[in-house]
Protein backbone atom coordinates (compact mmCIF):
# COMPACT_ATOMS: atom_id res chain seq x y z
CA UNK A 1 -67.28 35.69 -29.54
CA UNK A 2 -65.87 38.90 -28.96
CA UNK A 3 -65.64 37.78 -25.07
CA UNK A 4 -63.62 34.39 -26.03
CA UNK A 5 -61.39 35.96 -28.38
CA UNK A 6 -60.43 38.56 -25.07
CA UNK A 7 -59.91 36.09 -23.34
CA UNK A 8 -57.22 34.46 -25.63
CA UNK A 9 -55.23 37.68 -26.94
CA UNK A 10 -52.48 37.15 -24.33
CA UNK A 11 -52.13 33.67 -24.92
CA UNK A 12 -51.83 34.16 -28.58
CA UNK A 13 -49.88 36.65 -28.17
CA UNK A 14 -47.61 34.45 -25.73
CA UNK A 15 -47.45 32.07 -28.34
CA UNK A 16 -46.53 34.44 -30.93
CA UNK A 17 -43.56 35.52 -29.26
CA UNK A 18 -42.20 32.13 -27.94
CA UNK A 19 -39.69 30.19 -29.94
CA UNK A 20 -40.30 27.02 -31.41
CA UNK A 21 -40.15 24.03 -29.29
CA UNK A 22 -36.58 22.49 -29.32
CA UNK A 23 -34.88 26.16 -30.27
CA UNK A 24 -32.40 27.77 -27.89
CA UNK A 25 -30.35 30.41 -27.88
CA UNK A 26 -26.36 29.13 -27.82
CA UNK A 27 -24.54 29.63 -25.58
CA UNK A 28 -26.52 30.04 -22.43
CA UNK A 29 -24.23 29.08 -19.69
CA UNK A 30 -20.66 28.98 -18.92
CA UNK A 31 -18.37 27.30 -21.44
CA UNK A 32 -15.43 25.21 -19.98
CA UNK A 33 -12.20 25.66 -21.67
CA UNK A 34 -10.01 22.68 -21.04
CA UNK A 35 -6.45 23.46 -21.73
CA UNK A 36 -4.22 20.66 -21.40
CA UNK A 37 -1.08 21.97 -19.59
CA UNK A 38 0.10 23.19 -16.75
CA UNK A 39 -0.94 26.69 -15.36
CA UNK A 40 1.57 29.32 -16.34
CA UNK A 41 2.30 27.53 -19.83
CA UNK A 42 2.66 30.22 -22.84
CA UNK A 43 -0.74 28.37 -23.89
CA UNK A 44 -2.32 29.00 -20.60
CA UNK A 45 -1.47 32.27 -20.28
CA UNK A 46 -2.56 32.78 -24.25
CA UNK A 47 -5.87 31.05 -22.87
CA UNK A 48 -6.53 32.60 -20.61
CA UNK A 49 -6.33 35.88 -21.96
CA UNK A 50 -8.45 35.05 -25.07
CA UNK A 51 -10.76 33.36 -22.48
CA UNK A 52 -11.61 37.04 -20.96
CA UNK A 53 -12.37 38.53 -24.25
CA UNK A 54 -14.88 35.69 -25.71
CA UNK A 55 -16.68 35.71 -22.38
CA UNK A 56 -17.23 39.21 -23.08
CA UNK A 57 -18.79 38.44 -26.16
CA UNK A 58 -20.37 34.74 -26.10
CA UNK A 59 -21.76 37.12 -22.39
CA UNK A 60 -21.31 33.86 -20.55
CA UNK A 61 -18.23 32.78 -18.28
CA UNK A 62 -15.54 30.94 -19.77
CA UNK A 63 -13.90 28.61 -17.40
CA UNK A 64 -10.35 27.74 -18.03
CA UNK A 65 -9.73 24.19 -16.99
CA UNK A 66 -6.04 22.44 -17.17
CA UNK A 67 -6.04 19.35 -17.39
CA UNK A 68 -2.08 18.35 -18.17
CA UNK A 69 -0.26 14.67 -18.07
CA UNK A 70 0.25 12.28 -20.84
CA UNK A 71 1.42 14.61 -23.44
CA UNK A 72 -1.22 16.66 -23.30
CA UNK A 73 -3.29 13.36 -23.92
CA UNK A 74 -5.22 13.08 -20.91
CA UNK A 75 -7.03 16.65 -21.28
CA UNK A 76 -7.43 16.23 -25.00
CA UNK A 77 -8.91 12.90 -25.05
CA UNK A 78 -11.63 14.55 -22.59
CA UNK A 79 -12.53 17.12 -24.81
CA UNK A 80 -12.99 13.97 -27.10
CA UNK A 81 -15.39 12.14 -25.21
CA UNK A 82 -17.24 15.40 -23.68
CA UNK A 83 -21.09 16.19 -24.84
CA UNK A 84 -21.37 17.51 -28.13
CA UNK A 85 -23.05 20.79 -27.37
CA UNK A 86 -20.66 23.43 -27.12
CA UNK A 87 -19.92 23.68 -23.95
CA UNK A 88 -16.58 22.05 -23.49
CA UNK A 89 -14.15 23.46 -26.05
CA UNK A 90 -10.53 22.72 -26.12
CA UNK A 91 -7.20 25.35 -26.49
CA UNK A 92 -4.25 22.95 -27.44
CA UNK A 93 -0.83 23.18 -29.31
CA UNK A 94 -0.06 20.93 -32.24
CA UNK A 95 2.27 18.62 -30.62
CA UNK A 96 -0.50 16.97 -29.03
CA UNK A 97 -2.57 16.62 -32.30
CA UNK A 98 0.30 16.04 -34.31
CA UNK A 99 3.46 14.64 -33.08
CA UNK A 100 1.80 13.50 -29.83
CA UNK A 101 0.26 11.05 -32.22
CA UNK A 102 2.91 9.92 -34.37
CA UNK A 103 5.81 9.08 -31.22
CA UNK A 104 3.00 7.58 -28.76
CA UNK A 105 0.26 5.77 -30.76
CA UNK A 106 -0.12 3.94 -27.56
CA UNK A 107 -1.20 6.67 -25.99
CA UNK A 108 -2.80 9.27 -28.10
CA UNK A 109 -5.68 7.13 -29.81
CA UNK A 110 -7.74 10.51 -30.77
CA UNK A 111 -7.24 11.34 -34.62
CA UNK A 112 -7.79 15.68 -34.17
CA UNK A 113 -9.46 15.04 -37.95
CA UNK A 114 -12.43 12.61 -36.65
CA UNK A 115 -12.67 13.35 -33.27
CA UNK A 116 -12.85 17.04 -32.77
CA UNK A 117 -14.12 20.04 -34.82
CA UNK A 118 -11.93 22.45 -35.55
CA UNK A 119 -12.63 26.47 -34.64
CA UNK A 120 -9.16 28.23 -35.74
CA UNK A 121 -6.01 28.84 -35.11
CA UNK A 122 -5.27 31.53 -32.90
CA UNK A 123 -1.39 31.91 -32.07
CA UNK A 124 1.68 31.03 -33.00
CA UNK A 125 5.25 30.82 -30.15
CA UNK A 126 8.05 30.87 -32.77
CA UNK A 127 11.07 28.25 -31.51
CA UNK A 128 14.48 30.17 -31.88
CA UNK A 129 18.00 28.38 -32.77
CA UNK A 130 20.24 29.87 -30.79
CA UNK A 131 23.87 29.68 -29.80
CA UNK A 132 26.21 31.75 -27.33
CA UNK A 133 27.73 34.83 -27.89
CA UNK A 134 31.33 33.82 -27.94
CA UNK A 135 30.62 31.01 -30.37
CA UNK A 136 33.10 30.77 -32.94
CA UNK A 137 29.96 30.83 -35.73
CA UNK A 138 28.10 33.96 -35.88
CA UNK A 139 25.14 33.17 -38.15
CA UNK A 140 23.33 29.74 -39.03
CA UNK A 141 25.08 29.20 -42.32
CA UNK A 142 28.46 29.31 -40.06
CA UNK A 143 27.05 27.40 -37.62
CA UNK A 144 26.41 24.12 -39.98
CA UNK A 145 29.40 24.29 -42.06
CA UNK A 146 31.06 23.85 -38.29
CA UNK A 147 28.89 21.07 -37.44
CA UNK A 148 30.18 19.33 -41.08
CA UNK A 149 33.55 19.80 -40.33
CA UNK A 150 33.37 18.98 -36.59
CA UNK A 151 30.66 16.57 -35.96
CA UNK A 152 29.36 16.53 -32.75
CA UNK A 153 30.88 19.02 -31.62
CA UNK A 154 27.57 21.34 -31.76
CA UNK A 155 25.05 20.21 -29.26
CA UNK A 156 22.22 21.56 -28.89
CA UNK A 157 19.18 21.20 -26.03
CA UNK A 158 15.76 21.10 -26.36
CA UNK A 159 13.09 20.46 -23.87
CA UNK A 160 13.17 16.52 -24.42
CA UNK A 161 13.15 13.96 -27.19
CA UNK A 162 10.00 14.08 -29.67
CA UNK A 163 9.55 17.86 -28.81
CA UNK A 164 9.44 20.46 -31.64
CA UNK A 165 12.66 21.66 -30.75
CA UNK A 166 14.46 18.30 -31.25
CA UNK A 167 12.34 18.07 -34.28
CA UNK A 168 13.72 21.02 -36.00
CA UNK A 169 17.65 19.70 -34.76
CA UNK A 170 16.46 16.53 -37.05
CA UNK A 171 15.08 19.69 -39.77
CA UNK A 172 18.53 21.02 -39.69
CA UNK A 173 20.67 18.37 -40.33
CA UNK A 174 18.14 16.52 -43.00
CA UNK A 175 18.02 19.84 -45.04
CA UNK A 176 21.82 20.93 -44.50
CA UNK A 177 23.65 17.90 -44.02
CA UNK A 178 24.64 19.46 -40.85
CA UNK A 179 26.04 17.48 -37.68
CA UNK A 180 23.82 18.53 -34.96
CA UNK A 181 23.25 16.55 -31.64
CA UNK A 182 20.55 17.07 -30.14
CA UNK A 183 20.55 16.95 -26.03
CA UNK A 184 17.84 16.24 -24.23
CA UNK A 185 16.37 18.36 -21.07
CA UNK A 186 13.37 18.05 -18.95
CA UNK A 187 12.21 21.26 -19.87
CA UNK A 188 13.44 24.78 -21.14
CA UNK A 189 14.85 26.22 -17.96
CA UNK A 190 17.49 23.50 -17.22
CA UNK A 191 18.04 23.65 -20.99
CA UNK A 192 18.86 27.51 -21.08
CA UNK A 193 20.69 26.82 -18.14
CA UNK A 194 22.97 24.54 -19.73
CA UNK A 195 23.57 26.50 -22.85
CA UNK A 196 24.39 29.73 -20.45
CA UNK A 197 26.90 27.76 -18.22
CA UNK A 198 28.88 26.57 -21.72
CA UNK A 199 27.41 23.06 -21.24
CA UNK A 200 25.82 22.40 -24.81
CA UNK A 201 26.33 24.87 -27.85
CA UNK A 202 22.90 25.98 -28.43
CA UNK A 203 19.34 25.32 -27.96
CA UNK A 204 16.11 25.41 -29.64
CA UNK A 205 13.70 26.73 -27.21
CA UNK A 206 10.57 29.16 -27.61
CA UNK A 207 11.76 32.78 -28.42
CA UNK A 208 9.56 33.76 -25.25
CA UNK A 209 11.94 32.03 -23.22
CA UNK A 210 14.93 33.44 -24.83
CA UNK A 211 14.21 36.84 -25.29
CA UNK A 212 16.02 37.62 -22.23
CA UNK A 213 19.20 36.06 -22.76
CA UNK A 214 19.07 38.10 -26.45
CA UNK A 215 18.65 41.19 -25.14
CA UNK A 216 21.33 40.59 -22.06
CA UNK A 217 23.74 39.69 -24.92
CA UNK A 218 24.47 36.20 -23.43
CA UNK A 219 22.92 34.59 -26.59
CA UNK A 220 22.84 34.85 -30.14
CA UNK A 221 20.07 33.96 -32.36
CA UNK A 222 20.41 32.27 -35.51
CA UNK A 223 17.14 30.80 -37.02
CA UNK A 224 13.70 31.25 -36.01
CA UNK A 225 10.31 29.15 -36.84
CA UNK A 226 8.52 32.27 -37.64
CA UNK A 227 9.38 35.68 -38.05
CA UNK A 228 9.23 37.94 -35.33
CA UNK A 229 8.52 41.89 -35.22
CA UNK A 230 10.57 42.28 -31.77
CA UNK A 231 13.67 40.52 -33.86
CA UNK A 232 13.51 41.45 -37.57
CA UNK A 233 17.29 40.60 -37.60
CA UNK A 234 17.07 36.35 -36.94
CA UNK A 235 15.96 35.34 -40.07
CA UNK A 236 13.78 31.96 -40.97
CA UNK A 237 15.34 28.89 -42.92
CA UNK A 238 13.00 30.06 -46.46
CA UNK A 239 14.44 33.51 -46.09
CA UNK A 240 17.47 32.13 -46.03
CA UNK A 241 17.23 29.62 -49.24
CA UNK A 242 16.23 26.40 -47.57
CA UNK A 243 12.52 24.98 -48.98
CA UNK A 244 11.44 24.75 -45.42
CA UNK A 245 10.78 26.39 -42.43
CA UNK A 246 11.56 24.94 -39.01
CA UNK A 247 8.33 23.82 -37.33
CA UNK A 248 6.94 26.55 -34.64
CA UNK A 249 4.40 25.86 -31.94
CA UNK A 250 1.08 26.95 -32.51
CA UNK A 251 -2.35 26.28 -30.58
CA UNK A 252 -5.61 26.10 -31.49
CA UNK A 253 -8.88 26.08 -30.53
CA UNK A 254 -11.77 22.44 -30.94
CA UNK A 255 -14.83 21.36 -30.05
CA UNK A 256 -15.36 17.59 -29.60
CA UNK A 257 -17.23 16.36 -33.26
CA UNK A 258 -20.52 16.11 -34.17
CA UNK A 259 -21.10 19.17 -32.43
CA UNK A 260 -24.49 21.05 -33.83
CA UNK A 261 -23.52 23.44 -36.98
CA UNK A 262 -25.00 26.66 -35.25
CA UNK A 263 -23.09 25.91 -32.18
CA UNK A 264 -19.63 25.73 -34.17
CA UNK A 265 -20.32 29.01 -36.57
CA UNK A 266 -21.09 30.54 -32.58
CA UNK A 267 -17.71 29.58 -31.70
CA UNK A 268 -15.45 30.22 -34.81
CA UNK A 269 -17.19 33.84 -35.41
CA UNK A 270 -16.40 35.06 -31.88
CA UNK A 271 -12.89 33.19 -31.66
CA UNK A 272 -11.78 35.12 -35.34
CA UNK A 273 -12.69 38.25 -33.26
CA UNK A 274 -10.52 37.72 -30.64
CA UNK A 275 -7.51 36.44 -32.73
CA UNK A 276 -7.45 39.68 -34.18
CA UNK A 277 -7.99 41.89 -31.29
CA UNK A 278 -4.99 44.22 -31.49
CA UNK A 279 -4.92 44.53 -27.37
CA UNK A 280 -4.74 40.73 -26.69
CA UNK A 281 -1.89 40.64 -29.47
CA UNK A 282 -0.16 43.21 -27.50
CA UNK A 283 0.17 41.78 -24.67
CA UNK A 284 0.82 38.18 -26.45
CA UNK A 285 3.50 39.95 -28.26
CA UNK A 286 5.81 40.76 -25.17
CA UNK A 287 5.84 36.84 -24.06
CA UNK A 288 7.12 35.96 -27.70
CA UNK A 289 3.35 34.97 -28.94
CA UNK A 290 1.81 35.79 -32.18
CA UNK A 291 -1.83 36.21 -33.07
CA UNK A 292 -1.97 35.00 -36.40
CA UNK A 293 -5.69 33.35 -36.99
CA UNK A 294 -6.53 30.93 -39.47
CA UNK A 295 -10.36 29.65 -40.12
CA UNK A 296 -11.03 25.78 -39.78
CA UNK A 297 -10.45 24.95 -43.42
CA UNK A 298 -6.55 26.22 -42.85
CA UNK A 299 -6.32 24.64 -39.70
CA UNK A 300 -7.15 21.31 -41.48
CA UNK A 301 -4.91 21.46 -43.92
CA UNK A 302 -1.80 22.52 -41.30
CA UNK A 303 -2.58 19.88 -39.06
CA UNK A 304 -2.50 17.17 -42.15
CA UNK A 305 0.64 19.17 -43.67
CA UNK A 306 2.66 19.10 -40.24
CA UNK A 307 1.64 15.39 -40.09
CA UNK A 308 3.55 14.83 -43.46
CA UNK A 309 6.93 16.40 -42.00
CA UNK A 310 6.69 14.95 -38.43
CA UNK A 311 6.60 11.94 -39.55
CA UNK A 312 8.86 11.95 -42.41
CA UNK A 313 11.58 13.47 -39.89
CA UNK A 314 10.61 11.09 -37.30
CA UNK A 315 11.56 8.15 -39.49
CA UNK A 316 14.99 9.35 -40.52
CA UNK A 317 16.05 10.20 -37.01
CA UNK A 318 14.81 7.04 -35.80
CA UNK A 319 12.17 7.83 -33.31
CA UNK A 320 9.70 5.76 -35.29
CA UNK A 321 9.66 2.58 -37.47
């Protein structure tokens, strides 16, 4: 007896210390972390910097991946169809859960509600109104009693139709009565460019990218999406009476649904703890990012709120039926 039970003590005590059959330990290998733009985008470079900090606490590699083209469609729509066990997560902005949807149903057939679990939102890129220096308006409410008087006579650019930019234009004049025209561009710099060289009036563009022209003194800034510490003087539209505030581009982070429950409290635990790492919102700060993190719920009830408004404003300025 005393032989036989010798002879089993390490196996039982094997046993003992084994888990069950069918546990494991998440995560235990790299995590890819599609992001669905082009390198160098102010969500890549948010990415990729929140990308260093969770490896560092999931301790496995995440693996940015971009995966750009069709509005952002093409790399969302993988992290769609992509296993459901936590290791393909996706960092997007809104536009491509939101008004992605709304302007090209024919494209974007994912519904962000059904298709993807939702881990937080992690930043916000405020988009800035702004005008040039010698314009004869020299804050916002000047600016649309202009437009009234002299309708379209205020243009302003905006990185293309359907784009948040020309959504708040469409903001503007439905809340003001304003007379805004909005010009297309095929992206910010040729937009900025425009608005420098006296070609359109103003632009709404990401602060980030017009930070520069602010502080050279070759623009003026007259409403943003959402406040700003660097620029405490540009005010939003609430602070300035209006029941709304222009819509701002924020990303988030998802994992494709049906995802296992430990594997998504994994994720959203270490994600909160980067969104409010005071060193990445540093260095997010000087692009014209802000960390501002809200938990799934939140993010739910943004992405159906912003739904509401895009499409609303869609439908009066015609881009939809």
């Amino acid at each position: 007896m005393n032989s036989a039970l010798a002879v089993l003590a390490p196996v039982l005590l094997l046993l003992g210390a084994a888990p069950p059959l069918g546990a494991q330990t998440y995560p235990t290998g790299p995590i890819t972390l599609v992001i669905p733009l082009a390198p160098g985008d102010a969500t890549d470079v948010a990415g990729r910097a929140m990308a260093d900090e969770l490896a560092k606490l999931l301790k496995v590699p995440i693996v940015p991946m971009n995966r750009p083209g069709a509005g952002m469609a093409i790399g969302t729509d993988s992290v769609v169809k992509a296993k459901k066990d936590g290791y393909t997560i996706l960092l997007t902005p809104n536009a491509a859960l939101v008004s992605a949807r709304i302007l090209n149903p024919e494209t974007v057939t994912y519904d962000p509600l059904k298709d993807l679990t939702p881990l937080g939102l992690t930043t916000r890129t405020p988009i800035l109104i702004a005008v040039r220096r010698d314009a004869p308006y020299k804050t916002f409410a000047e600016a649309v009693e202009f437009s009234k008087k002299n309708p379209g006579k205020v243009r302003v650019g905006s990185v293309g139709t359907g784009s948040v930019g020309h959504l708040d234009v469409e903001m503007i004049n439905s809340l003001t009565g304003a007379g805004l025209t909005m010009v297309p561009f095929k992206g910010g710099a040729p937009g900025i460019t425009a608005m420098l060289g006296g070609h359109v009036e103003g632009g709404a563009f990401s602060l980030g990218a017009l930070s520069p022209h602010l502080k050279s003194g070759a623009l003026r800034g007259l409403v943003l999406s959402n406040k700003f510490p660097g620029h405490p003087d540009i005010p939003t539209l609430s602070q300035l009476g209006h029941r709304q505030n222009l819509l701002g581009v924020w990303a988030a982070f998802f994992a494709p649904a049906g995802v296992p429950a430990e594997v998504t409290r994994t994720l959203v635990s270490a994600i909160e703890k980067v969104a409010n790492d005071p060193a990445i919102a540093a260095k997010l700060a000087g692009i014209g990012i802000l960390q501002d993190w809200a938990p799934p719920d939140r993010l739910v009830a943004e992405i159906r709120e912003e739904h509401r408004v895009v499409e609303d404003l869609a439908k009066k300025a015609g881009l939809v039926k």
